[in-house]
PDB file of N, CA and C in Angstrom:
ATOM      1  N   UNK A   1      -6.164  12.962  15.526  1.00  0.00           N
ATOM      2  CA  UNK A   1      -7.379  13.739  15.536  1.00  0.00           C
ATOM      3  C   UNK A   1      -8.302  13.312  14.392  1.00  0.00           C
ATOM      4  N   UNK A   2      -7.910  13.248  12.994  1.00  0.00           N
ATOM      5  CA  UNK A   2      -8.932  12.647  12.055  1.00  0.00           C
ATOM      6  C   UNK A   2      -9.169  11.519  12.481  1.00  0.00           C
ATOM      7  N   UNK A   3      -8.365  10.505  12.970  1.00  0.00           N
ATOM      8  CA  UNK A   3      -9.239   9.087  13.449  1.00  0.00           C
ATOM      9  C   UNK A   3     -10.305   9.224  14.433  1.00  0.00           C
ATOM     10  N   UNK A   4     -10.037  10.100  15.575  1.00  0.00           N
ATOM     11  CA  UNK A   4     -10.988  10.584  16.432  1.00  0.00           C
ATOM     12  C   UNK A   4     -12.529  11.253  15.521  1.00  0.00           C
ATOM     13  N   UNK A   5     -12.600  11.751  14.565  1.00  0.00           N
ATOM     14  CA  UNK A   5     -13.156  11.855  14.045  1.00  0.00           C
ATOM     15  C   UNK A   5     -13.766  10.695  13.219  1.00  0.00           C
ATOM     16  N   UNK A   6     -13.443  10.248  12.366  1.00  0.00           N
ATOM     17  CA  UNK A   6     -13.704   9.093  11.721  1.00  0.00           C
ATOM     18  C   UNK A   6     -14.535   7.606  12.660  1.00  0.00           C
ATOM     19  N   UNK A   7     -14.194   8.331  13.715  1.00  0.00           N
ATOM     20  CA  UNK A   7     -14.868   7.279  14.961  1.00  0.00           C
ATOM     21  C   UNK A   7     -15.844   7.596  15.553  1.00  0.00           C
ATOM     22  N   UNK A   8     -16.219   8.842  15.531  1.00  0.00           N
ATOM     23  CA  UNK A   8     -17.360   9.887  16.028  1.00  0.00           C
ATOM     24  C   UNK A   8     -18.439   9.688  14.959  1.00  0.00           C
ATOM     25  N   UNK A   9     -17.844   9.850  13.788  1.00  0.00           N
ATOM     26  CA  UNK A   9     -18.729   9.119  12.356  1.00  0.00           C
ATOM     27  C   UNK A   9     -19.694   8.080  12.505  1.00  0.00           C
ATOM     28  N   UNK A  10     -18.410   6.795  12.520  1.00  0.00           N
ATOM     29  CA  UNK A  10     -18.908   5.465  13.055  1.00  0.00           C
ATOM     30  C   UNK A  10     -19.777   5.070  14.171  1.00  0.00           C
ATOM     31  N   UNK A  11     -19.867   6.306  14.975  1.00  0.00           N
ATOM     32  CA  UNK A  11     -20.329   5.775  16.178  1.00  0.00           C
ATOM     33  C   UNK A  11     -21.821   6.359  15.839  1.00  0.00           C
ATOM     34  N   UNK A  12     -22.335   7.172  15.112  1.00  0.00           N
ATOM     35  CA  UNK A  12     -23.546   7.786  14.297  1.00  0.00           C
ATOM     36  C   UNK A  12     -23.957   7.213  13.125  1.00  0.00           C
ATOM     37  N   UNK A  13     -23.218   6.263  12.768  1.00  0.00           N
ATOM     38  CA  UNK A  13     -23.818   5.889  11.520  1.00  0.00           C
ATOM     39  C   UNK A  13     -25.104   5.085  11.590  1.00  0.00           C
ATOM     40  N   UNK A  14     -25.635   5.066  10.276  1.00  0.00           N
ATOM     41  CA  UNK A  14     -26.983   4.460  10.649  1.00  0.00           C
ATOM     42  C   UNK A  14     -26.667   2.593  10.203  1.00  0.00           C
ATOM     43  N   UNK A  15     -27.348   1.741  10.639  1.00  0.00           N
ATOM     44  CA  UNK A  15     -27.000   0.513  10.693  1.00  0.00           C
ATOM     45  C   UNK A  15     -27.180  -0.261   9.301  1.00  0.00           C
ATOM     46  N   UNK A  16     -28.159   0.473   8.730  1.00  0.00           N
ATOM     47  CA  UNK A  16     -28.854   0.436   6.867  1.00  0.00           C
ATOM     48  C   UNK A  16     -26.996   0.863   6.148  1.00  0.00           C
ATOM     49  N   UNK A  17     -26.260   1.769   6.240  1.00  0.00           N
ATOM     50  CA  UNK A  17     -24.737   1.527   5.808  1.00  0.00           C
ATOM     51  C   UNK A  17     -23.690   1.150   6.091  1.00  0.00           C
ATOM     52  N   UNK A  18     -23.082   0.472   7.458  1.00  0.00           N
ATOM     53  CA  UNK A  18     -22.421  -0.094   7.861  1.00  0.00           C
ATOM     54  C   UNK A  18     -21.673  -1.285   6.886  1.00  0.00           C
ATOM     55  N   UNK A  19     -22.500  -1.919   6.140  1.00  0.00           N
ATOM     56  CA  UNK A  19     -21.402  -2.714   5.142  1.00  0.00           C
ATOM     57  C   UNK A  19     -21.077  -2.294   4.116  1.00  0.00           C
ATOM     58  N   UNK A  20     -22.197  -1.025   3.269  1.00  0.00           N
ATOM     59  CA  UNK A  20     -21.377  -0.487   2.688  1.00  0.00           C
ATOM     60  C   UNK A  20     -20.150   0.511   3.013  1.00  0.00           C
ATOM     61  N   UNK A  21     -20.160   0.813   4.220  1.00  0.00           N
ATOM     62  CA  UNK A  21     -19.061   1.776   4.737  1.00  0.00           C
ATOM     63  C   UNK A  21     -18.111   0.679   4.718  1.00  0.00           C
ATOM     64  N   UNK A  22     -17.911  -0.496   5.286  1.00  0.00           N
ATOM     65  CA  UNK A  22     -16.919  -1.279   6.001  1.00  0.00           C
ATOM     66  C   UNK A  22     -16.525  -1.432   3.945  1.00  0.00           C
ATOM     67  N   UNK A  23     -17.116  -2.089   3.261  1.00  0.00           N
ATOM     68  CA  UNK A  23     -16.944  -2.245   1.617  1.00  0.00           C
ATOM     69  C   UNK A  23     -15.895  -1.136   1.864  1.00  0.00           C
ATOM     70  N   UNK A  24     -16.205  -0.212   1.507  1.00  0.00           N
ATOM     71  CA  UNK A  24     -15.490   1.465   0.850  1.00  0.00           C
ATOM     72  C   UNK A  24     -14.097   1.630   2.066  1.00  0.00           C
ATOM     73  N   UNK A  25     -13.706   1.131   2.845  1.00  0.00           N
ATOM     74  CA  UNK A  25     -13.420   1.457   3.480  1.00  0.00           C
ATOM     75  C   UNK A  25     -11.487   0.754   2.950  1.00  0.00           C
ATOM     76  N   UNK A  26     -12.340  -0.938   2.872  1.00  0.00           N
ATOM     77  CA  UNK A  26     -11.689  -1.856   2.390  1.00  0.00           C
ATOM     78  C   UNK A  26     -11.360  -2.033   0.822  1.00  0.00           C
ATOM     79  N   UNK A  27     -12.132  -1.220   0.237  1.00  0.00           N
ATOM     80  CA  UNK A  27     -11.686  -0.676  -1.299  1.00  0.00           C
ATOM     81  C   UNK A  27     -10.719   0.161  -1.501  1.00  0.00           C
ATOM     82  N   UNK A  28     -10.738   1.051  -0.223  1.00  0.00           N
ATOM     83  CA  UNK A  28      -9.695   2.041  -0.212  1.00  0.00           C
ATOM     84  C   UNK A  28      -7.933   2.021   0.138  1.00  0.00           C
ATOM     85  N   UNK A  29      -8.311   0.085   1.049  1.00  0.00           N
ATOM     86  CA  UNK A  29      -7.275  -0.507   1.896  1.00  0.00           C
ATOM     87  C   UNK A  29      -6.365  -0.795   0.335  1.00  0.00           C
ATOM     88  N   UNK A  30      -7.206  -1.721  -0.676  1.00  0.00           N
ATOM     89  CA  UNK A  30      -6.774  -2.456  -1.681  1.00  0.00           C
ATOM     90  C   UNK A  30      -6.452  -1.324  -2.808  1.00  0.00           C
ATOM     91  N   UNK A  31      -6.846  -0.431  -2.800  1.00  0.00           N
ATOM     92  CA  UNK A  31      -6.202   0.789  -3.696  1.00  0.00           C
ATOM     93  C   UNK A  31      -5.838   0.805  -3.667  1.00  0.00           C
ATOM     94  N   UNK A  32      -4.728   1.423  -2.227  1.00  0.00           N
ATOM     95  CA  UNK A  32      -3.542   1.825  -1.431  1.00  0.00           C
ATOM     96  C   UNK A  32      -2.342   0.603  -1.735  1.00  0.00           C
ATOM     97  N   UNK A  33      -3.222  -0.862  -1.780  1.00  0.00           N
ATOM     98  CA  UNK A  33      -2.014  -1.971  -1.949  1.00  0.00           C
ATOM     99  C   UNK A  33      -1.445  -2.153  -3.213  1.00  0.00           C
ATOM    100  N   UNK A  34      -2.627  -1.813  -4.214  1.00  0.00           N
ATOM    101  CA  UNK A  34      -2.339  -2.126  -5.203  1.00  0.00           C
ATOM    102  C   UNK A  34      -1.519  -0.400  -6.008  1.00  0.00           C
ATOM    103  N   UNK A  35      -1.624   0.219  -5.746  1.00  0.00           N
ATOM    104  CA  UNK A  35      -0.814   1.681  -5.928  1.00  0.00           C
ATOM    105  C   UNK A  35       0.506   1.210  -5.280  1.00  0.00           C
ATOM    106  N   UNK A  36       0.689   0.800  -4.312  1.00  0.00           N
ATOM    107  CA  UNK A  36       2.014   0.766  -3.708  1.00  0.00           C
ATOM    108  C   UNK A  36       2.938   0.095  -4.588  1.00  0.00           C
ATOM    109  N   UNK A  37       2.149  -0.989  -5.265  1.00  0.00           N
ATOM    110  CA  UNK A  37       2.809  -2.512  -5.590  1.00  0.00           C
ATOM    111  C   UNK A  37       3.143  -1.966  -7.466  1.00  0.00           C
ATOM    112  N   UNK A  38       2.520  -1.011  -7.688  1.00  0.00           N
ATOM    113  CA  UNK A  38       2.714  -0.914  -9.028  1.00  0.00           C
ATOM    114  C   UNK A  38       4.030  -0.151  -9.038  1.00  0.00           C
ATOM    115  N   UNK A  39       3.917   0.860  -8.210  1.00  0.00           N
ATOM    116  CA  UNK A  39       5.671   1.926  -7.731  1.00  0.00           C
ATOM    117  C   UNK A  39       6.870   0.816  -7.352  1.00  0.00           C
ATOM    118  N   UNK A  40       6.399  -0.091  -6.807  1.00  0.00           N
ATOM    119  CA  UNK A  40       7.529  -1.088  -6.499  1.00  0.00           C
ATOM    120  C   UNK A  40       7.645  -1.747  -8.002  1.00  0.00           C
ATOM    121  N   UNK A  41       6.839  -2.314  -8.794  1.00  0.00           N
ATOM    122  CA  UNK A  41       7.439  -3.323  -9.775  1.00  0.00           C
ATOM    123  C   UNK A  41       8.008  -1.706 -10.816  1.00  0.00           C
ATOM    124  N   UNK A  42       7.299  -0.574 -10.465  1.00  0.00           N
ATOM    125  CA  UNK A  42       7.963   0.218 -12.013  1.00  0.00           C
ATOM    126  C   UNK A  42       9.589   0.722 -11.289  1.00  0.00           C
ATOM    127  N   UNK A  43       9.606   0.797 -10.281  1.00  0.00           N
ATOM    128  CA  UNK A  43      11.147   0.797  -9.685  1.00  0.00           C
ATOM    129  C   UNK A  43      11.875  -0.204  -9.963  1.00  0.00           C
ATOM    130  N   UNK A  44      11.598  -1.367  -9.444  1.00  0.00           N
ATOM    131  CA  UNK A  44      12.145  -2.349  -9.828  1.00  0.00           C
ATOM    132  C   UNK A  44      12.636  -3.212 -11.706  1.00  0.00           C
ATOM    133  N   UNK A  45      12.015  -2.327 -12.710  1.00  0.00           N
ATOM    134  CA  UNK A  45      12.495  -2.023 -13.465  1.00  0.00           C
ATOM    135  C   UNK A  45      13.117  -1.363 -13.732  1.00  0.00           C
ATOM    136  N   UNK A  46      13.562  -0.085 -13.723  1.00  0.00           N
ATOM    137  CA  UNK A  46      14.242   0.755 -13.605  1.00  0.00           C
ATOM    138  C   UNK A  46      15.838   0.567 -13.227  1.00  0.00           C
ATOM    139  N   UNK A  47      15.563  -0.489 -11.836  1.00  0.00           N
ATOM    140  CA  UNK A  47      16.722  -0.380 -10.859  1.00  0.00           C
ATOM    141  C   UNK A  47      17.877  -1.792 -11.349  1.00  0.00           C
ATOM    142  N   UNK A  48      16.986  -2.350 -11.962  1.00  0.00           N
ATOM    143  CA  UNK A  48      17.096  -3.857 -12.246  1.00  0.00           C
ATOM    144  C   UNK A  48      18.450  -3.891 -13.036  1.00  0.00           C
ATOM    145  N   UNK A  49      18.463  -3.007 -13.785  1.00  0.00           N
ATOM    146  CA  UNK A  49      20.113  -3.159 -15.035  1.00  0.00           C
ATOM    147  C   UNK A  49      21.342  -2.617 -14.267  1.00  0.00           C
ATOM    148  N   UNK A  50      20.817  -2.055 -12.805  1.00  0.00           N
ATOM    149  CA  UNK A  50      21.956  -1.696 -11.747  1.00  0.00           C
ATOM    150  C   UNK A  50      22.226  -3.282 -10.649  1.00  0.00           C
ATOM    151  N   UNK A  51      21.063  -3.349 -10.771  1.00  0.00           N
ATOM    152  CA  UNK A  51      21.145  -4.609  -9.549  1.00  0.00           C
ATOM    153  C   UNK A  51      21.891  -5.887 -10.072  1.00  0.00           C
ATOM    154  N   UNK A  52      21.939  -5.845 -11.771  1.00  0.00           N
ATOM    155  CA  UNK A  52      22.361  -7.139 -12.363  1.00  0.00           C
ATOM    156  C   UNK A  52      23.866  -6.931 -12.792  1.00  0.00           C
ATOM    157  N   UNK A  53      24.506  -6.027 -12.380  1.00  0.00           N
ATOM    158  CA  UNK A  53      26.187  -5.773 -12.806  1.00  0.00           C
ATOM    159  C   UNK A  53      26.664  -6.619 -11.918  1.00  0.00           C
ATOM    160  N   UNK A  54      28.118  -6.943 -12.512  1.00  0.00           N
ATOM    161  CA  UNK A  54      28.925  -8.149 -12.225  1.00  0.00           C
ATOM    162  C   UNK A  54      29.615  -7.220 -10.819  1.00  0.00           C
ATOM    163  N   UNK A  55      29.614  -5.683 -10.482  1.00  0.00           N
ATOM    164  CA  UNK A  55      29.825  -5.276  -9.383  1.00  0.00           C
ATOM    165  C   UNK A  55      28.964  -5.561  -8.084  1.00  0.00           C
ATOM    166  N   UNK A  56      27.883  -5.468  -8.399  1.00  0.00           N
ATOM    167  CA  UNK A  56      26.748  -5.412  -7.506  1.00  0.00           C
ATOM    168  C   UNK A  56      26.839  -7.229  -6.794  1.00  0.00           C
ATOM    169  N   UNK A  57      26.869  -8.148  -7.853  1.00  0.00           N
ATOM    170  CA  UNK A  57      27.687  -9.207  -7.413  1.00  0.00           C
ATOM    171  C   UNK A  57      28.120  -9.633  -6.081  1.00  0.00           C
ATOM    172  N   UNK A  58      29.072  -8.594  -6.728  1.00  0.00           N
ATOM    173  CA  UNK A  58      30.504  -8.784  -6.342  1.00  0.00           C
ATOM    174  C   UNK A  58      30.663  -8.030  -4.980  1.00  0.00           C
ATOM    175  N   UNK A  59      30.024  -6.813  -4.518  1.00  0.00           N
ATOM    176  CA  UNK A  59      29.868  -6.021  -3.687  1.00  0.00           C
ATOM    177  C   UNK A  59      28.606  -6.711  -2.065  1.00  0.00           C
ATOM    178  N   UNK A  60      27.806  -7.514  -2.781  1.00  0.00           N
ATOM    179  CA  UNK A  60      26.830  -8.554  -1.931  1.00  0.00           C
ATOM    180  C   UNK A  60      27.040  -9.887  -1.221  1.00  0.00           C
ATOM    181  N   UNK A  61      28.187 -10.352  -2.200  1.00  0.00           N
ATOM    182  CA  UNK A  61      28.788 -11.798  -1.862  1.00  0.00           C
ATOM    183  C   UNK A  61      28.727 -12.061  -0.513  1.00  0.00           C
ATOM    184  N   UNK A  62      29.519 -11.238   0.050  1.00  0.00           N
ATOM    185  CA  UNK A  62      30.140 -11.487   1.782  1.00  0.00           C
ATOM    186  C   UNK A  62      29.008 -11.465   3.140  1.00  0.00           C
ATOM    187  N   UNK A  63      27.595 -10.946   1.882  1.00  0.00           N
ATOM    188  CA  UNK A  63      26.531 -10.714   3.184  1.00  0.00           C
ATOM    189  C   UNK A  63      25.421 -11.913   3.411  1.00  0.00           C
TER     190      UNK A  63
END
């Protein structure tokens, strides 16, 4: 339903903002990537002094 909306938008918009909409739109894409990617590397610190035991190893070998 909000996309249905968001398309009802688009379909009214005036043609004078269309690249700045499509801009903002795609600013919002690269937010989202770059937010994601920062939770992954601060996990991945975190997780890292588990992932490097001589168990973890040892427990992965066979796969």
């Amino acid at each position: 339903m909000k996309k249905e909306i968001l398309l009802q938008e688009i379909e009214n918009i005036p043609e004078d903002i269309i690249k700045e909409t499509v801009d903002f739109l795609r600013f919002l894409k690269q937010q989202r990537k770059a937010e994601s990617m920062e939770i992954t590397l601060a996990s991945e610190s975190s997780l890292k002094k588990d992932w490097l035991k001589p168990e973890e190893d040892e427990a992965w070998q066979n796969l």
